[in-house]
Protein backbone atom coordinates (compact mmCIF):
# COMPACT_ATOMS: atom_id res chain seq x y z
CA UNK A 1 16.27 -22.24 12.54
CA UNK A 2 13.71 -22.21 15.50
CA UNK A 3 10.25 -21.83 15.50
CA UNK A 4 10.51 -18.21 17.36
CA UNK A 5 12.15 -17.04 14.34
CA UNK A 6 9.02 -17.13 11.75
CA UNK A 7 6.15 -18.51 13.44
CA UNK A 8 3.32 -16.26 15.70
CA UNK A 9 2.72 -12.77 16.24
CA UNK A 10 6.00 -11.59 15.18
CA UNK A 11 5.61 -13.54 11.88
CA UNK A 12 2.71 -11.71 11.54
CA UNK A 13 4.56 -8.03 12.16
CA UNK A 14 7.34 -8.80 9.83
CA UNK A 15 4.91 -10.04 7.00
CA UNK A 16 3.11 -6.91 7.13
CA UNK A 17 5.51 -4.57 7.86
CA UNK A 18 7.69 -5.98 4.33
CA UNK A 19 4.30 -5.66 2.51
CA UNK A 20 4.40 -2.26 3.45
CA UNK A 21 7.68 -1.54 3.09
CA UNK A 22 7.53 -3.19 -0.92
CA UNK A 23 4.54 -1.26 -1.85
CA UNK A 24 5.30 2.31 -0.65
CA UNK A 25 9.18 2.83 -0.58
CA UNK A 26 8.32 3.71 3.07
CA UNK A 27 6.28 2.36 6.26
CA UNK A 28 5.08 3.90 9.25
CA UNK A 29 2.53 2.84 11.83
CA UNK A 30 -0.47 3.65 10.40
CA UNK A 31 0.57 1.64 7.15
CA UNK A 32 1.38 -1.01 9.53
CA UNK A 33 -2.01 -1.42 11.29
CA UNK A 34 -3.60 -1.06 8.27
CA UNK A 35 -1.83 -4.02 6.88
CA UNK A 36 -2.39 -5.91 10.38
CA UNK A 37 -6.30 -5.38 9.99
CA UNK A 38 -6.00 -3.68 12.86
CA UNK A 39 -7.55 -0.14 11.27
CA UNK A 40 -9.30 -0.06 8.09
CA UNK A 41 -8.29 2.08 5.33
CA UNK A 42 -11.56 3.40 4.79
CA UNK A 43 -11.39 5.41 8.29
CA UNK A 44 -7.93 6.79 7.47
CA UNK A 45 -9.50 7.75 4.10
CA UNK A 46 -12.08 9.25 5.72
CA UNK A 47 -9.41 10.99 8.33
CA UNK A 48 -7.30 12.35 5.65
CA UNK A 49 -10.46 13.96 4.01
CA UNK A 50 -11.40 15.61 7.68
CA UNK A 51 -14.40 13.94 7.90
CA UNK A 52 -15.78 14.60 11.08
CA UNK A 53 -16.52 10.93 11.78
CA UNK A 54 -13.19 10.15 11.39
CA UNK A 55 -11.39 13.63 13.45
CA UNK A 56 -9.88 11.25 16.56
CA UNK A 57 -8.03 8.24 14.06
CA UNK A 58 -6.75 6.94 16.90
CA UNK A 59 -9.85 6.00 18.43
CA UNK A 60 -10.79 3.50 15.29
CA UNK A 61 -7.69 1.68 15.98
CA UNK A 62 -9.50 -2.15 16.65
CA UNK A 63 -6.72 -3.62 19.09
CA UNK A 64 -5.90 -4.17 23.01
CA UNK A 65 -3.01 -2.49 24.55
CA UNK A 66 -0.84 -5.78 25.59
CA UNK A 67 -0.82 -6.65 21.46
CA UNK A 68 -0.69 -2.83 20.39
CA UNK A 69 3.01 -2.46 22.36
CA UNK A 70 3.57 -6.19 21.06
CA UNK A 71 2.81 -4.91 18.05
CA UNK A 72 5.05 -1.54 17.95
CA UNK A 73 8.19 -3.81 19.82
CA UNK A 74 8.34 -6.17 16.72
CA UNK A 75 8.04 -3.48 14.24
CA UNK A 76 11.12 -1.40 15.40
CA UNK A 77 12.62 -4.74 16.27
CA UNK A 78 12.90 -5.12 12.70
CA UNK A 79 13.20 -2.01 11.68
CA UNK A 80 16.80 -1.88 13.63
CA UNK A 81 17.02 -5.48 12.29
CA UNK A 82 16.94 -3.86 8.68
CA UNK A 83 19.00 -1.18 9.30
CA UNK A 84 16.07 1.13 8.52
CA UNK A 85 16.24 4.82 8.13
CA UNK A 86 13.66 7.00 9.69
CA UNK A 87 11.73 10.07 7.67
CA UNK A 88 9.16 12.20 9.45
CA UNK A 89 6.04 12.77 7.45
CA UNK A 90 3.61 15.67 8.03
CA UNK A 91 0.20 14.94 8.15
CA UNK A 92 -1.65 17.36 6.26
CA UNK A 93 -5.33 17.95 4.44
CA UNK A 94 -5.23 20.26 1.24
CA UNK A 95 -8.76 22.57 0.65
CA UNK A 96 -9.33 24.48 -2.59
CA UNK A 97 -8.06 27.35 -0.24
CA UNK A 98 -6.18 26.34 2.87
CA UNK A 99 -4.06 23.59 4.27
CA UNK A 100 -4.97 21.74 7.45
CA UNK A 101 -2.87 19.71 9.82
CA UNK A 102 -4.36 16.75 11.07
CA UNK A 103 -3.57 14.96 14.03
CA UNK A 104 -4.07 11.05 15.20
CA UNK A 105 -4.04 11.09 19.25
CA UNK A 106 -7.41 13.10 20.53
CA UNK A 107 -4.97 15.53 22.55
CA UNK A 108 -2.49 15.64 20.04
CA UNK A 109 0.28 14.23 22.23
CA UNK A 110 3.71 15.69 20.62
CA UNK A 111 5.65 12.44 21.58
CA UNK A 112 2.92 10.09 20.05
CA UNK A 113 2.11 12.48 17.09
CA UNK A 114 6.00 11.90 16.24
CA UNK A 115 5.52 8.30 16.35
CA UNK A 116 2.73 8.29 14.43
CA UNK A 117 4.68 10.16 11.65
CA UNK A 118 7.79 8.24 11.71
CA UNK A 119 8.19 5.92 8.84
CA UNK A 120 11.08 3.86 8.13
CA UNK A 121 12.57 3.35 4.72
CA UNK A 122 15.71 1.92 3.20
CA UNK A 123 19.04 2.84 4.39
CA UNK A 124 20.96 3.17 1.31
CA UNK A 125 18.57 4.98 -1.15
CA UNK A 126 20.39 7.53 -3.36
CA UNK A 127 19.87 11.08 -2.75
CA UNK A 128 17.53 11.44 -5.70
CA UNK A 129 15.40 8.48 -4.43
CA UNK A 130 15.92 9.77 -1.18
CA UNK A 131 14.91 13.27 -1.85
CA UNK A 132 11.46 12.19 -3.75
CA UNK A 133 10.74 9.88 -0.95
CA UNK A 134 10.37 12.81 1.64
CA UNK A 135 8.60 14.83 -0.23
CA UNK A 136 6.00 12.48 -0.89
CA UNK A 137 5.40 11.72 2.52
CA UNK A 138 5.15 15.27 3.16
CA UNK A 139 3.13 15.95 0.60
CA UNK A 140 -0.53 17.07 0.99
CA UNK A 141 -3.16 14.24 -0.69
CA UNK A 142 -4.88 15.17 -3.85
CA UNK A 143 -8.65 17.12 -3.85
CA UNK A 144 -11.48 14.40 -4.05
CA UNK A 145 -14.32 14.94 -5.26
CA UNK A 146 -17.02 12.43 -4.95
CA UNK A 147 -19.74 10.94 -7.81
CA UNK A 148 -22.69 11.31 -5.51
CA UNK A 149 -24.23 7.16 -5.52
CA UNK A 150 -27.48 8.33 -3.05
CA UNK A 151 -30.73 10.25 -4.69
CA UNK A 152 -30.89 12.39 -1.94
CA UNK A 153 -28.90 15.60 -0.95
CA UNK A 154 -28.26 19.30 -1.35
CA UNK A 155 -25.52 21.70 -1.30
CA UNK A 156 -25.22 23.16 2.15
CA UNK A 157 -23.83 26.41 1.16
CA UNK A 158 -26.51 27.53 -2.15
CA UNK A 159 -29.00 24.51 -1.20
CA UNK A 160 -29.40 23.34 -4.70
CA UNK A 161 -30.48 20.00 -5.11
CA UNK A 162 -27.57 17.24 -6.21
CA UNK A 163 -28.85 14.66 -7.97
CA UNK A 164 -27.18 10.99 -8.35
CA UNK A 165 -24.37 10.76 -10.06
CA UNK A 166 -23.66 14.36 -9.74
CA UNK A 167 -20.29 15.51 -8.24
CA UNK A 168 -19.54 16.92 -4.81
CA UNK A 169 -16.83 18.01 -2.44
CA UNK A 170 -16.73 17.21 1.22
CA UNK A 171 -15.83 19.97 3.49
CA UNK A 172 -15.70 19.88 6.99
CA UNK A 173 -18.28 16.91 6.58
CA UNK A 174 -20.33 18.82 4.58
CA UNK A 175 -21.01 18.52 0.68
CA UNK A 176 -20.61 21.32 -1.40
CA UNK A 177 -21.66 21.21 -5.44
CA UNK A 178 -18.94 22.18 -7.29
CA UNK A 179 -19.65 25.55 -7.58
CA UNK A 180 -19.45 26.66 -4.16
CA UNK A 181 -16.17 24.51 -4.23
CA UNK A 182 -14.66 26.51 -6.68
CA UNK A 183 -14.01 23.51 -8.76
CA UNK A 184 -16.56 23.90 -11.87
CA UNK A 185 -14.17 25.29 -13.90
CA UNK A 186 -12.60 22.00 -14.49
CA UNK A 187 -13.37 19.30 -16.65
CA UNK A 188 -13.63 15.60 -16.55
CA UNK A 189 -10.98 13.46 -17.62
CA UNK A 190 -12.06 9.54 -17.41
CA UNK A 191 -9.56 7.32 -16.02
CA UNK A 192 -7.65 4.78 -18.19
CA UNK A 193 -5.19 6.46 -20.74
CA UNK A 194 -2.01 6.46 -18.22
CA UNK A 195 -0.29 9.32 -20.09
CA UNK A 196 -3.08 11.48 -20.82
CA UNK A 197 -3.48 11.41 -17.25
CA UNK A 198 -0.23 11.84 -15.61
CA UNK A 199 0.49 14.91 -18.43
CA UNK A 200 -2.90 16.58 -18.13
CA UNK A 201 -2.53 16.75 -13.97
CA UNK A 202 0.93 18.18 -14.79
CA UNK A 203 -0.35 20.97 -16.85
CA UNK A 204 -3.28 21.51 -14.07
CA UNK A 205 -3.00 24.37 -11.44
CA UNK A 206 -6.09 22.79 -10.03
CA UNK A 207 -7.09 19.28 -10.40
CA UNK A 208 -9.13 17.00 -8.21
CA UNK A 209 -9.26 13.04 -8.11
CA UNK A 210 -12.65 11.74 -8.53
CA UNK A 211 -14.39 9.17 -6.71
CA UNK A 212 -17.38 6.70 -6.81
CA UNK A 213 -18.12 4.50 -3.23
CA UNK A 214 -18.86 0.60 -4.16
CA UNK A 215 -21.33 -1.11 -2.37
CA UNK A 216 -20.37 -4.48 -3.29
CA UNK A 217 -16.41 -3.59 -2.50
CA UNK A 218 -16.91 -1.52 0.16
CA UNK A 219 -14.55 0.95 -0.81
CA UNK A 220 -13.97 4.39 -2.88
CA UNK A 221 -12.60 3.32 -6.70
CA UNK A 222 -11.44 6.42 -8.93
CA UNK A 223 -13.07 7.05 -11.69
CA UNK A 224 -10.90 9.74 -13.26
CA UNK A 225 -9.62 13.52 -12.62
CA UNK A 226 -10.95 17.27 -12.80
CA UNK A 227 -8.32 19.25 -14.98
CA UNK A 228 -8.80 22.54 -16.65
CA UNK A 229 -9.56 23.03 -20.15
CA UNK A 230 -5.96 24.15 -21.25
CA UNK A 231 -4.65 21.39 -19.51
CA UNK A 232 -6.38 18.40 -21.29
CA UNK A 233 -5.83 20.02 -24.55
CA UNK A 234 -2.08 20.23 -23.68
CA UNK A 235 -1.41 16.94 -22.89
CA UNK A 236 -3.65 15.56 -25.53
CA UNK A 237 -1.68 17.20 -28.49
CA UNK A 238 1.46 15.61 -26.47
CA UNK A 239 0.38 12.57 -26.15
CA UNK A 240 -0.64 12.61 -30.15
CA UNK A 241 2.69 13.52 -30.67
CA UNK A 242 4.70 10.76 -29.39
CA UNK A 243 2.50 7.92 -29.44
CA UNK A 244 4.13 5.75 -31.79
CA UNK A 245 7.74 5.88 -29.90
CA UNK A 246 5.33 5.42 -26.51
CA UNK A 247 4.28 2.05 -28.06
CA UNK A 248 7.80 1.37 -28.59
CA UNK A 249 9.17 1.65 -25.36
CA UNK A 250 6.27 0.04 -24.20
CA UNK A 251 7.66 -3.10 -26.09
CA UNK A 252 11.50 -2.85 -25.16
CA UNK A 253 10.43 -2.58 -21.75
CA UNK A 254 8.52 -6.09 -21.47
CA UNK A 255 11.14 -7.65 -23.12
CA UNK A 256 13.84 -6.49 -20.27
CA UNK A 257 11.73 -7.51 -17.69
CA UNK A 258 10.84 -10.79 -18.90
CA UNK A 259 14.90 -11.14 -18.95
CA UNK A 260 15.14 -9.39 -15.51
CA UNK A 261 12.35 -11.67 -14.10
CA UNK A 262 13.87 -15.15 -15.17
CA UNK A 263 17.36 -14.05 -13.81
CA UNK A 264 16.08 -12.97 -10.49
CA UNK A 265 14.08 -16.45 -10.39
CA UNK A 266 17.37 -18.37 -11.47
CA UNK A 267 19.68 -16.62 -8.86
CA UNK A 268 16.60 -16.62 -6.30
CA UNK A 269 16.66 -20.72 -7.26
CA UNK A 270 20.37 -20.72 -6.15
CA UNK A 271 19.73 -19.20 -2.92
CA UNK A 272 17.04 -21.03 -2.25
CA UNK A 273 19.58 -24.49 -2.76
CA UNK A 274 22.33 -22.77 -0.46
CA UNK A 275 20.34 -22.31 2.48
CA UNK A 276 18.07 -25.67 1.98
CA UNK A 277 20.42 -28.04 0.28
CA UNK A 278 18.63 -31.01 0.56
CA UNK A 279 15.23 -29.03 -0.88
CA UNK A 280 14.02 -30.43 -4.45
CA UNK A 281 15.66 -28.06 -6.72
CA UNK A 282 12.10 -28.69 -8.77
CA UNK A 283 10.40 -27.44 -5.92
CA UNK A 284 12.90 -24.97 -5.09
CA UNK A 285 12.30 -23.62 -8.49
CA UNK A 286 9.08 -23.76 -7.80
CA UNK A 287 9.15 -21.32 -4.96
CA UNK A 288 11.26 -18.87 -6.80
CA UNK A 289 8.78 -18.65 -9.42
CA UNK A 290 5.75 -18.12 -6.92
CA UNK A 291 7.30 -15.96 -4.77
CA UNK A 292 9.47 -14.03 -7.36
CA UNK A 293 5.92 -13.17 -9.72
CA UNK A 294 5.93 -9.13 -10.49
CA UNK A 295 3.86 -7.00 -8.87
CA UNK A 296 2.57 -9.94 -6.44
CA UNK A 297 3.79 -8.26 -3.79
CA UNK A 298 5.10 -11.31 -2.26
CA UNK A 299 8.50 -11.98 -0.01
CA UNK A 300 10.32 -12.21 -2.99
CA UNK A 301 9.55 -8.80 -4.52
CA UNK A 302 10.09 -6.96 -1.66
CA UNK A 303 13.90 -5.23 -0.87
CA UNK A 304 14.85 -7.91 1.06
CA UNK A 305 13.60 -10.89 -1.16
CA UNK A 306 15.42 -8.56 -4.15
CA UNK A 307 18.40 -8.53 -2.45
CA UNK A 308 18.13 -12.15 -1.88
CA UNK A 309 18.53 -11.67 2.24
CA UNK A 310 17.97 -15.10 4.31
CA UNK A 311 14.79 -13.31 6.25
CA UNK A 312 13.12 -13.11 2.99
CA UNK A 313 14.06 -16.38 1.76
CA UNK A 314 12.79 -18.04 5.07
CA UNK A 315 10.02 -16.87 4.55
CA UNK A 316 9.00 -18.01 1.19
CA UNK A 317 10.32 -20.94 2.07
CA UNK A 318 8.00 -21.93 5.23
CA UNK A 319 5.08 -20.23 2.92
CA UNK A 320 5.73 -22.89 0.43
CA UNK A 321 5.60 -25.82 2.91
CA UNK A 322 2.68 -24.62 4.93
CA UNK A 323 0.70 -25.28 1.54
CA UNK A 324 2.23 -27.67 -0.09
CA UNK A 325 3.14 -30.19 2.94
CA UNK A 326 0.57 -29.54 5.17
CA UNK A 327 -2.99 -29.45 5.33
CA UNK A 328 -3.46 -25.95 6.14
CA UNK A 329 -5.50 -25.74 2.94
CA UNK A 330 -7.71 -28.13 4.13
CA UNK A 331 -8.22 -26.33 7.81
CA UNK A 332 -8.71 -23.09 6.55
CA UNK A 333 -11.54 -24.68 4.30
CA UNK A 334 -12.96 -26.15 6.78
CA UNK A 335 -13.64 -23.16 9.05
CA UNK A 336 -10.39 -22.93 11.26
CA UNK A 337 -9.26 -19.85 11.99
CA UNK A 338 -6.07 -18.63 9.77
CA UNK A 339 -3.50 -18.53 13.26
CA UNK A 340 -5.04 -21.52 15.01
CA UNK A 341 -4.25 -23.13 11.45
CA UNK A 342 -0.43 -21.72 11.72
CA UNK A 343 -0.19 -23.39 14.95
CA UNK A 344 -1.56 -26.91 14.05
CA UNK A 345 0.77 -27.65 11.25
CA UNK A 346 3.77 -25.82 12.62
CA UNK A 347 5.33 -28.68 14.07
CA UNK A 348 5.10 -30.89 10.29
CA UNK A 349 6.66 -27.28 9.43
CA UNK A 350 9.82 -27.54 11.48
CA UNK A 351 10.37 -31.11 10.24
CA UNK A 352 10.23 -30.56 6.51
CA UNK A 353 13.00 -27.21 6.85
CA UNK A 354 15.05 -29.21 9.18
CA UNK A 355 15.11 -32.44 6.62
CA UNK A 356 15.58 -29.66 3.61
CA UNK A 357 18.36 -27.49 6.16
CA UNK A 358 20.21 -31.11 5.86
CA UNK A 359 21.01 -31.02 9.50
């Protein structure tokens, strides 16, 4: 193994663009810049509402040309690598009456629009999979409506007065009470009961997500959904219904995955042993354990870490020895920057994986 295989920028690309790729079913540029740091999700958020602010994404995009193309090179590098399939996603803004098309690029270039809505997902999904994975990425986002944190503001279509903690929509960068929205005909539905929720927006024809902005996060957290009346009281007398064999499947469920989870970590162990024979096998276990954890959204719970694929193992691998035989720790608590911290110990990393390779 060479040090141009894992280490630097491309490390960096392949990292995020997995991360992606695990948590979504699907990655495209826009997932991938957001994972890079490179764009924050609170502009897209604000881009995919049509805030005003927010109209020209592209222009919030925090990186220099030379490691943009870098950037965009190593991504369909190993998206080719993966033997990725491509799905075209629309880009679209839903209104209580109309549907807007939003665009990234301030002219609205057709050949970079494409790129922008090119994502890349697994090659050998079934149809059904398949099928549910397009229309989700062509599908338009929820309504939000947002749990007004300021004292101040009015409605700027009837100019009453919203008070804090009131609810509003934005439209076109402007709030609107729910009213003049068309939305106060629904009713609150707190979040937190998982089926209640999922069955009541099923019975909706209208619903809206609900937001609050933290100050101390920085970010929008949901707070529940607007439903209508006959909605709630649907899937409440549902969810009465069949809560007792709910609770049971809830139970049969952990079970299999606790079984699913230590066979993945035992056959994860063995691959770990195959490709580093001269590794610990305490510490390989070690790594399959870390790496393997549910819903970490680590290497090892991404497709290629499932499938037990030698990229994927790599890289837990050299994660595991950057902390544990190295003292990256120790530079990134004192100050040093993350990738001037990669660099320093990379050469103690080489050593340990070539001892461990056996060679």
């Amino acid at each position: 193994m060479t040090v141009a295989q894992y280490s630097g920028f491309r490390e960096r690309v392949v990292q995020a663009a997995e991360r992606a790729l695990n948590q979504n079913g699907a990655v495209g540029p826009l997932e991938l810049l957001q994972e890079m740091r490179f764009l924050h999700p609170v502009h897209v958020a604000g881009w995919r509402k049509g805030d005003e602010n927010y109209r020209v994404l592209e222009k919030w995009i925090r990186v220099g040309p030379g490691k943009f193309q870098k950037t965009i090179l190593h991504f369909r590098e190993w998206a080719k690598q993966r033997g990725l399939r491509t799905v075209e996603a629309s880009f679209i803004r839903q209104s209580p009456g109309s549907i807007e098309t939003l665009q990234v690029t301030e002219n609205g270039d057709p050949e970079w629009e494409r790129f922008y809505r090119t994502y890349y997902a697994l090659g050998d999904l079934p149809d059904t999979k398949s099928a549910r994975l397009t229309a989700k990425l062509n599908k338009a986002p929820e309504l939000v409506v947002y749990e007004k944190v300021s004292e101040e503001g009015n409605c700027s279509e009837c100019g009453i007065e919203m008070e804090k903690g009131s609810l509003l929509f934005m439209e076109k960068n402007q709030p609107l009470c729910l009213s003049c929205a068309d939305l106060d005909r629904l009713v609150f539905l707190p979040a937190g009961d998982t089926a209640l929720t999922r069955r009541a927006r099923k019975h909706s024809s209208l619903a809206a997500v609900v937001v609050r902005f933290s100050r101390a996060r920085k970010r929008y957290e949901r707070q529940g959904l607007l439903v209508t009346e006959e909605a709630l009281a649907k899937a409440e007398d549902e969810c009465a219904a069949d809560a007792p064999a709910r609770a049971a499947a809830r139970a049969s469920a952990a079970l299999e995955r606790h079984e699913e989870d230590r066979e993945f970590v035992a056959d994860l162990t063995k691959a770990i042993l195959e490709h580093y024979p001269s590794c610990p096998p305490d510490e390989a276990r070690q790594i399959a354990r870390h790496t393997g954890l549910r819903s970490s959204g680590r290497v090892g719970r991404s497709a290629s870490g499932r499938a037990l694929e030698k990229s994927a193992i790599d890289l837990a691998v050299i994660a595991h020895v950057r902390h544990a035989h190295t003292n990256y720790d120790e530079l990134l608590m004192s100050g040093t920057e993350r990738l001037d911290a990669r660099r320093q110990v990379r050469e103690k990393i080489d050593r340990v994986l070539v001892k461990w390779s056996g060679a």
